[in-house]
Protein backbone atom coordinates (compact mmCIF):
# COMPACT_ATOMS: atom_id res chain seq x y z
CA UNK A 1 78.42 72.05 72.34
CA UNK A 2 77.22 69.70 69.72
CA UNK A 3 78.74 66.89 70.33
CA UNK A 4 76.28 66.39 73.11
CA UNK A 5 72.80 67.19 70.78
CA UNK A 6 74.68 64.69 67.89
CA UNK A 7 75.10 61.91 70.69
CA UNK A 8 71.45 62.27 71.48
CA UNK A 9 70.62 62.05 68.04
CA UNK A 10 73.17 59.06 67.31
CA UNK A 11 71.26 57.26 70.37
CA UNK A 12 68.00 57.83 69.08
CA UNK A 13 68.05 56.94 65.85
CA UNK A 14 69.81 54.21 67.12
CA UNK A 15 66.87 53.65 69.51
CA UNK A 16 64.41 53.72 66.52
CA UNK A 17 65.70 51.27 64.14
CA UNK A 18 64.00 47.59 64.04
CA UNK A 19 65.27 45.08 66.55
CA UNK A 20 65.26 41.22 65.24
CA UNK A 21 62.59 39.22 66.80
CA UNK A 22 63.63 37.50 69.60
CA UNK A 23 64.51 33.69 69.44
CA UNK A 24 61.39 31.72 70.69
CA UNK A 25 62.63 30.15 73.91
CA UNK A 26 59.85 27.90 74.74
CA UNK A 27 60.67 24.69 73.56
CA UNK A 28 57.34 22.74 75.04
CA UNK A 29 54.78 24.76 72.16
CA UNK A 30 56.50 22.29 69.60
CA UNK A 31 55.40 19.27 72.37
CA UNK A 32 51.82 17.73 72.16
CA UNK A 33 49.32 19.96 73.66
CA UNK A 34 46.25 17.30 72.71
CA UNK A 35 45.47 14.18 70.90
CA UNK A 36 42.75 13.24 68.61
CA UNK A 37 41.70 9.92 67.06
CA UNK A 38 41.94 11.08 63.41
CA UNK A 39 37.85 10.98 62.30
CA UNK A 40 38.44 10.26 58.75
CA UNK A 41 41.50 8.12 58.74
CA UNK A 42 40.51 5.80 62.03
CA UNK A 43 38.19 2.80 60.55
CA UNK A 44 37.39 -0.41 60.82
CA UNK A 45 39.59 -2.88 58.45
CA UNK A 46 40.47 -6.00 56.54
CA UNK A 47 44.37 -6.29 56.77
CA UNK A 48 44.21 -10.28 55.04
CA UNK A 49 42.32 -8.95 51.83
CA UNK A 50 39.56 -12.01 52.40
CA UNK A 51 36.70 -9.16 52.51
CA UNK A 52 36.24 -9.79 56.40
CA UNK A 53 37.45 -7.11 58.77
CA UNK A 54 40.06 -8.09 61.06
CA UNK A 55 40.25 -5.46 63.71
CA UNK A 56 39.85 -1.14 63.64
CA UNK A 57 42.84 0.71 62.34
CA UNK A 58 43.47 3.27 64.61
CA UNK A 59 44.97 6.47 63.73
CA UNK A 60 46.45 8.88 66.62
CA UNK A 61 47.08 12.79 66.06
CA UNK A 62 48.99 14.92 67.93
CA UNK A 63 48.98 18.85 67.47
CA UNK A 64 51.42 21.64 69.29
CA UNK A 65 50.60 24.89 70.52
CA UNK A 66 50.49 25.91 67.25
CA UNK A 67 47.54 23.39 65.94
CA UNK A 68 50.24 21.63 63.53
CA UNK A 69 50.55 17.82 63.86
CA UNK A 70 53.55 16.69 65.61
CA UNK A 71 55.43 13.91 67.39
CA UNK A 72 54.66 12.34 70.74
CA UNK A 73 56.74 10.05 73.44
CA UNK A 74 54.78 7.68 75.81
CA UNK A 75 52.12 5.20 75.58
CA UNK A 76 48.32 4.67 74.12
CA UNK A 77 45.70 2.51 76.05
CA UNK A 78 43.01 1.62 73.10
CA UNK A 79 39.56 0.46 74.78
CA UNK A 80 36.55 -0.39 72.17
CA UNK A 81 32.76 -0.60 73.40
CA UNK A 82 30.07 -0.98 71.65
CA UNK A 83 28.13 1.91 70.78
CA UNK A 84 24.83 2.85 72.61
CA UNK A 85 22.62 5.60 70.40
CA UNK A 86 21.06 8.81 71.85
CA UNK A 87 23.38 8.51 74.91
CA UNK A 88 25.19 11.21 76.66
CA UNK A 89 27.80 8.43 77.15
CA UNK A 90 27.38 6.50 73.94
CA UNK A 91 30.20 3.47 75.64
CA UNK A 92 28.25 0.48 75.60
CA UNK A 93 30.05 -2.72 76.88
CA UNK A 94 33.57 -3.56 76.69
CA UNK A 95 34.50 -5.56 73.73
CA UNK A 96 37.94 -6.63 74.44
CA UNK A 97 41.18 -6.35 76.51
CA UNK A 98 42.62 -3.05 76.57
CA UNK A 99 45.20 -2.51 73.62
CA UNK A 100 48.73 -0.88 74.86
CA UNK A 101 50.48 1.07 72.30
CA UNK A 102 54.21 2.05 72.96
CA UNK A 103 55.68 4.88 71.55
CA UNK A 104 58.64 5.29 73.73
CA UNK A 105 61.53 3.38 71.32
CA UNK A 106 63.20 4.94 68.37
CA UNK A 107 61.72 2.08 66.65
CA UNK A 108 57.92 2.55 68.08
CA UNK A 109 58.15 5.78 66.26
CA UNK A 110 59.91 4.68 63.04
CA UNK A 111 57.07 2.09 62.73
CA UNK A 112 53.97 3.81 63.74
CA UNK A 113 54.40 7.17 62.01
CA UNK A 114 52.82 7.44 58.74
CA UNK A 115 54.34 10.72 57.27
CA UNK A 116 51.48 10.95 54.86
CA UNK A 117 48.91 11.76 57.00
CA UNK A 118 51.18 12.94 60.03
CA UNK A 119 49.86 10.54 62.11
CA UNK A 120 50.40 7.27 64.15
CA UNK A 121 48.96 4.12 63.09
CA UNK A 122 47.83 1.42 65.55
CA UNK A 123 46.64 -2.51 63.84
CA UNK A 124 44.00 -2.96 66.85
CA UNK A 125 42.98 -7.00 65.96
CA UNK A 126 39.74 -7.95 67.39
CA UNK A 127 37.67 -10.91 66.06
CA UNK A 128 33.93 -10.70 65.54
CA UNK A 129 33.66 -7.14 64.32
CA UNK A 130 30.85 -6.18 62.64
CA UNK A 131 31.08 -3.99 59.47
CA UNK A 132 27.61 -2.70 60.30
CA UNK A 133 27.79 -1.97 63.81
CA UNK A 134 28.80 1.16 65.67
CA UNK A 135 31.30 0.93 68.02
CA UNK A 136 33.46 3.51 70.27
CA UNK A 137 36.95 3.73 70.25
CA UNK A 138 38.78 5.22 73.22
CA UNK A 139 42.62 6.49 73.63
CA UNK A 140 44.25 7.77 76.55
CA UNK A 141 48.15 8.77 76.28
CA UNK A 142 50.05 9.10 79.16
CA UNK A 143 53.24 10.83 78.30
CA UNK A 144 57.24 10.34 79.26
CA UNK A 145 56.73 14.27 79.99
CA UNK A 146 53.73 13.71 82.39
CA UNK A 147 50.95 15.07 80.06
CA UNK A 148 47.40 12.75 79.86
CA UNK A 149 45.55 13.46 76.68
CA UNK A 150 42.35 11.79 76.40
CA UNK A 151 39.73 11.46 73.58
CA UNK A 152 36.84 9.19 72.14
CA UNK A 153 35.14 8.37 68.51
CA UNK A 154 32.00 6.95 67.63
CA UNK A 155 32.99 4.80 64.23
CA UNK A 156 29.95 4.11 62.36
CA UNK A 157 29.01 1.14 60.79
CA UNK A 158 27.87 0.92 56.81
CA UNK A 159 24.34 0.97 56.28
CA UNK A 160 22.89 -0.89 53.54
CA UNK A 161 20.93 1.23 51.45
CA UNK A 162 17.17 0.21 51.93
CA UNK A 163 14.49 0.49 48.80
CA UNK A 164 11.20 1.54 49.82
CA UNK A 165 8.69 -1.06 48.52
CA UNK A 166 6.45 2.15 47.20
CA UNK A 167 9.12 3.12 44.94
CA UNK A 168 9.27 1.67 41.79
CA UNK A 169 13.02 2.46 39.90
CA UNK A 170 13.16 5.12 37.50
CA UNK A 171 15.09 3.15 34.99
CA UNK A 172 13.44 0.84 32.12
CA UNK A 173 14.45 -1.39 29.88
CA UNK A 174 15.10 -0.43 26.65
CA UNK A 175 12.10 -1.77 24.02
CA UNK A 176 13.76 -3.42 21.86
């Protein structure tokens, strides 16, 4: 007569104690789920160290389902326009021939990631850029998996600081 009541008891303490989490089965949330053009790292640059840009330095993020920066497989079309201000579409004209970046190899990968900054780094050469223009950069992936990721940044162009005639400086000569 008590076996029975100690089974039930057996089974539901049993019942009661704390399963182990369950292996995470989904192997596509460590896959890109978007793409950014990285806003700080993406500039325009002088790659020859003669003080004259040669081209925009483009740097490419992907993030998982978790928002953590990870690896991609597939292809980048680069497109720069010029900029147009206080535009819903701020794409101006076309500046050049589409750039194609592959990452499909082993060795795309091994020479495009920077582990530093988690990203991908793309040399886009162009001649005649302008340090103090604004253009737009555009990247569209197209990955081996099927997935299209799409995104656009408005690089901005240094301003020279202007002094307003009005102004005198605030700093004087010493009298001597």
């Amino acid at each position: 007569m008590h076996r029975p009541i100690i089974a039930l008891l057996l089974l539901a303490i049993a019942g009661c104690a704390e399963r182990p989490p369950a292996p995470l089965r989904d192997e596509a949330a460590f896959g890109p789920v978007s793409m950014r053009l990285h806003p700080v790292f993406t500039r325009i640059k002088d790659w020859t160290g003669d003080d004259v840009p040669d081209g925009i330095e483009a740097m490419v993020e992907f993030q998982d389902a978790y928002g953590d920066p990870t690896k991609a497989s597939g292809r980048i079309i680069f497109e720069l326009f010029q900029a147009k201000a206080r535009q819903p579409d701020p794409r101006g004209r076309r500046l050049a021939n589409p750039w194609i970046g592959s990452l499909l190899s082993q060795q795309d990968q091994q020479e495009r990631w920077n582990r530093a900054s988690r990203t991908y780094t793309f040399p886009l050469a162009i001649d005649r850029i302008d340090r103090r223009q604004d253009y737009v950069l555009t990247a569209q992936f197209d990955g081996t998996d099927g997935r299209r990721f799409f995104d656009r940044l408005v690089i901005e162009g240094a301003r020279t600081p202007r002094r307003d005639s009005t102004t005198a400086p605030t700093t004087r000569e010493a009298a001597r």
